[in-house]
C-alpha atoms as a PDB file:
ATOM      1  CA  UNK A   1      -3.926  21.755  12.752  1.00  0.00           C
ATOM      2  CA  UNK A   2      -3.931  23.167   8.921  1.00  0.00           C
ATOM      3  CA  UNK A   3      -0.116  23.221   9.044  1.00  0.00           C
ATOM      4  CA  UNK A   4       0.225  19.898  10.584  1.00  0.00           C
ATOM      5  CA  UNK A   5      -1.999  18.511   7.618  1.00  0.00           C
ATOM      6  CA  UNK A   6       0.140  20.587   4.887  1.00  0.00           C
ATOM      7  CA  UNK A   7       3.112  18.257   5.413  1.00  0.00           C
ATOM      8  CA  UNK A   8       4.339  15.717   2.481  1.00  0.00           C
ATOM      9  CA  UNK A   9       3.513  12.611   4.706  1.00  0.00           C
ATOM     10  CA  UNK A  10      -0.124  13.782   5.479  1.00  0.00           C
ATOM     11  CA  UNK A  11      -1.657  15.588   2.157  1.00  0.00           C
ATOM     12  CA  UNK A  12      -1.021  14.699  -1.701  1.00  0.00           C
ATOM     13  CA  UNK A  13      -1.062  17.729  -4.336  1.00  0.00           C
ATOM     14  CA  UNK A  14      -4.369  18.231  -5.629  1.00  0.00           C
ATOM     15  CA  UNK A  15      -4.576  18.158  -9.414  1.00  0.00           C
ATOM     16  CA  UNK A  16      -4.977  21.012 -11.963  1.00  0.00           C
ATOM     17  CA  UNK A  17      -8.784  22.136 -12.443  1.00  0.00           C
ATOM     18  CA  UNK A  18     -10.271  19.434 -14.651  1.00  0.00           C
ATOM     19  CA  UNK A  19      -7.583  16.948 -14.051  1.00  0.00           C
ATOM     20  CA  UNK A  20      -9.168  14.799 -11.154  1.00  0.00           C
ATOM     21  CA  UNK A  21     -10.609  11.454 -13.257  1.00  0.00           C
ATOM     22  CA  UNK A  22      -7.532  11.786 -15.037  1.00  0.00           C
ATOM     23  CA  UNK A  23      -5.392  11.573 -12.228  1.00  0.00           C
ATOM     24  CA  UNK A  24      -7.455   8.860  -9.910  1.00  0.00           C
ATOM     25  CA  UNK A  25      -7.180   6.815 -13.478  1.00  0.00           C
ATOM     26  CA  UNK A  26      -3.623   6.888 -13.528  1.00  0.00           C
ATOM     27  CA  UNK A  27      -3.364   6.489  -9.848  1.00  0.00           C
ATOM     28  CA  UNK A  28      -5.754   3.900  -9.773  1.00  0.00           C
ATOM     29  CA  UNK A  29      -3.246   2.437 -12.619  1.00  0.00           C
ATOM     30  CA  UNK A  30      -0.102   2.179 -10.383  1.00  0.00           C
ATOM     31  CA  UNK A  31      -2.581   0.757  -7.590  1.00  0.00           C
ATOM     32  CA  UNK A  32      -3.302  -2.182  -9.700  1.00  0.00           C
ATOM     33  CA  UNK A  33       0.726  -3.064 -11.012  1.00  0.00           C
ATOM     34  CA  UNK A  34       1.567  -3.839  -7.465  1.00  0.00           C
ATOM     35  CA  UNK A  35       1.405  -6.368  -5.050  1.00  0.00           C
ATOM     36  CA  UNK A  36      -2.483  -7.252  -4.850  1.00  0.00           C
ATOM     37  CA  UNK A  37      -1.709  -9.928  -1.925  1.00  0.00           C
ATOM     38  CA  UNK A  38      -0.445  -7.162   0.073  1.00  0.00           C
ATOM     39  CA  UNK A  39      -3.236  -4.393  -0.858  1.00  0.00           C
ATOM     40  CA  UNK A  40      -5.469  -7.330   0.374  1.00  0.00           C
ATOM     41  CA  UNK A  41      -4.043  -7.987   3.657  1.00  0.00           C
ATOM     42  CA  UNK A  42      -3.332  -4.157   4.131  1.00  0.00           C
ATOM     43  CA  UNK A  43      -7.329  -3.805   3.299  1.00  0.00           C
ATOM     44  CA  UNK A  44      -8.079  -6.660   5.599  1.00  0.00           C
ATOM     45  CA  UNK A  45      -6.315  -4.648   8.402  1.00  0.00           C
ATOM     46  CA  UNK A  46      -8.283  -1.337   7.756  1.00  0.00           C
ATOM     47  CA  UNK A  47     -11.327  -3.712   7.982  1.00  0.00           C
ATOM     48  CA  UNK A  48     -10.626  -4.633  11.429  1.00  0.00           C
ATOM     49  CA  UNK A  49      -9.052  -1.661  12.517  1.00  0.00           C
ATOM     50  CA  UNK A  50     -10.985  -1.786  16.198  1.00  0.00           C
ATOM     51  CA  UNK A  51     -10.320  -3.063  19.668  1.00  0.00           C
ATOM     52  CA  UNK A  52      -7.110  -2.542  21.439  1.00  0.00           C
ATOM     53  CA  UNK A  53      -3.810  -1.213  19.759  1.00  0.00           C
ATOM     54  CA  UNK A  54      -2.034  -4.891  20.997  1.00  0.00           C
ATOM     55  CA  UNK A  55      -4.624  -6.547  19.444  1.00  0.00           C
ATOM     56  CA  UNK A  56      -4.319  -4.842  16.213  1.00  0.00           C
ATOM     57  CA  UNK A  57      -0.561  -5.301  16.100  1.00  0.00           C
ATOM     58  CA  UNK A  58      -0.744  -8.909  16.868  1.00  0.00           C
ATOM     59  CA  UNK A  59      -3.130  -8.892  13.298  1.00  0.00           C
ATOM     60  CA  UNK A  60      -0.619  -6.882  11.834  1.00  0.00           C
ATOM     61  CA  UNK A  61       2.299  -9.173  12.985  1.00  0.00           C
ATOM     62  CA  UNK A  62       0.264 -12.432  11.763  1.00  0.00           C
ATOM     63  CA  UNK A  63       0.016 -11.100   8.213  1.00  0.00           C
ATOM     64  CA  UNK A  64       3.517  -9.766   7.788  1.00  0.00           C
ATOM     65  CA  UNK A  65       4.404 -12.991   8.462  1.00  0.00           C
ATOM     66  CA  UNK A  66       2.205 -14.378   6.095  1.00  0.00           C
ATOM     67  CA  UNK A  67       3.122 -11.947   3.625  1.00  0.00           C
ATOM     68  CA  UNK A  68       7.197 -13.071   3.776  1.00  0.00           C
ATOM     69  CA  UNK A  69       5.781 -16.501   2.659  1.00  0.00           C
ATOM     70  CA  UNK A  70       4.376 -15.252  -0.553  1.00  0.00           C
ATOM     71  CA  UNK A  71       5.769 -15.004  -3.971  1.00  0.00           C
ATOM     72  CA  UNK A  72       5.700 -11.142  -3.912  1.00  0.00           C
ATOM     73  CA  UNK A  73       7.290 -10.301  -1.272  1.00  0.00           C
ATOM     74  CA  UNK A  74      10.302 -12.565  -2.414  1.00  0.00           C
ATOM     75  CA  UNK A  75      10.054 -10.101  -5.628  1.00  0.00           C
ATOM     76  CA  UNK A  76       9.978  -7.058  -3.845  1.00  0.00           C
ATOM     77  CA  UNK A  77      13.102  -8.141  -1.991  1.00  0.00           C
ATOM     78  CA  UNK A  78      15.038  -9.235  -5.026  1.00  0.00           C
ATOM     79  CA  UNK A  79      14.024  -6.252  -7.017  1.00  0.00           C
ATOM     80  CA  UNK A  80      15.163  -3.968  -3.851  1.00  0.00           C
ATOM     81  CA  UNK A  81      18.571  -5.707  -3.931  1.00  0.00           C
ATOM     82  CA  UNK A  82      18.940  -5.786  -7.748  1.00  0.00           C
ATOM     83  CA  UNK A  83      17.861  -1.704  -7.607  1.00  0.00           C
ATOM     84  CA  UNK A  84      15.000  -2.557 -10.068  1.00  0.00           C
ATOM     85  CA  UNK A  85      11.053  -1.754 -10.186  1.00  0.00           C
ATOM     86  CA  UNK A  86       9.258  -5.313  -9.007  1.00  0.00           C
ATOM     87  CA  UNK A  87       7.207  -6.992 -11.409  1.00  0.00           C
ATOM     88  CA  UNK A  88       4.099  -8.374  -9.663  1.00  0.00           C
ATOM     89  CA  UNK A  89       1.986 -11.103 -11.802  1.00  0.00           C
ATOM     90  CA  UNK A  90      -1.714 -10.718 -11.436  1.00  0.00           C
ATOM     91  CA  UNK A  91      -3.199 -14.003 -10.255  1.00  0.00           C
END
C-alpha cells in the first residue's frame, strides 16, 4: 500500500521543516480565487457522501447540472477556450 499512496494523484509534497502555515496560507489562498459555487456544491457532496454509489451519482449529476447554469462555470469555459486563468468574482 505505501507505494500505491506515493503516486502524484494520491499524496502532495510535504513542505520544508518550518514551512507548513506558510504553505496551508498560500494554499488556502488559491482555494479562495476560485469558483466558491463549485467548492460549495463539491462540499455539499462530501457531506452526503453515504448510501448507495447510484444514489450518490444521481446527487452528483443534479449539481453538475446546476453548476452549467451558473456564471462560473460559463467563465471557466471561456477562459479554457481563450487559454487564460478564470477570474471568479466573490459574491
Amino acid at each position: 500500500m505505501p507505494r500505491v499512496c506515493m503516486r502524484p494523484a494520491w499524496s502532495t509534497a510535504s513542505p520544508p521543516p518550518g514551512q507548513a502555515l506558510a504553505e496551508a496560507i498560500a494554499w488556502a489562498g488559491t482555494i479562495a480565487e476560485g469558483p466558491s459555487g463549485a467548492m460549495g456544491r463539491a462540499k455539499k457532496l462530501m457531506e452526503l457522501a453515504y448510501g448507495s454509489f447510484a444514489t450518490q451519482l444521481a446527487r452528483e449529476s443534479d449539481l453538475f447540472v446546476e453548476a452549467l447554469h451558473h456564471g462560473e462555470a460559463k467563465e471557466g469555459i471561456t477562459a479554457f477556450f481563450e487559454k487564460r486563468p478564470p477570474t471568479f468574482h466573490r459574491r
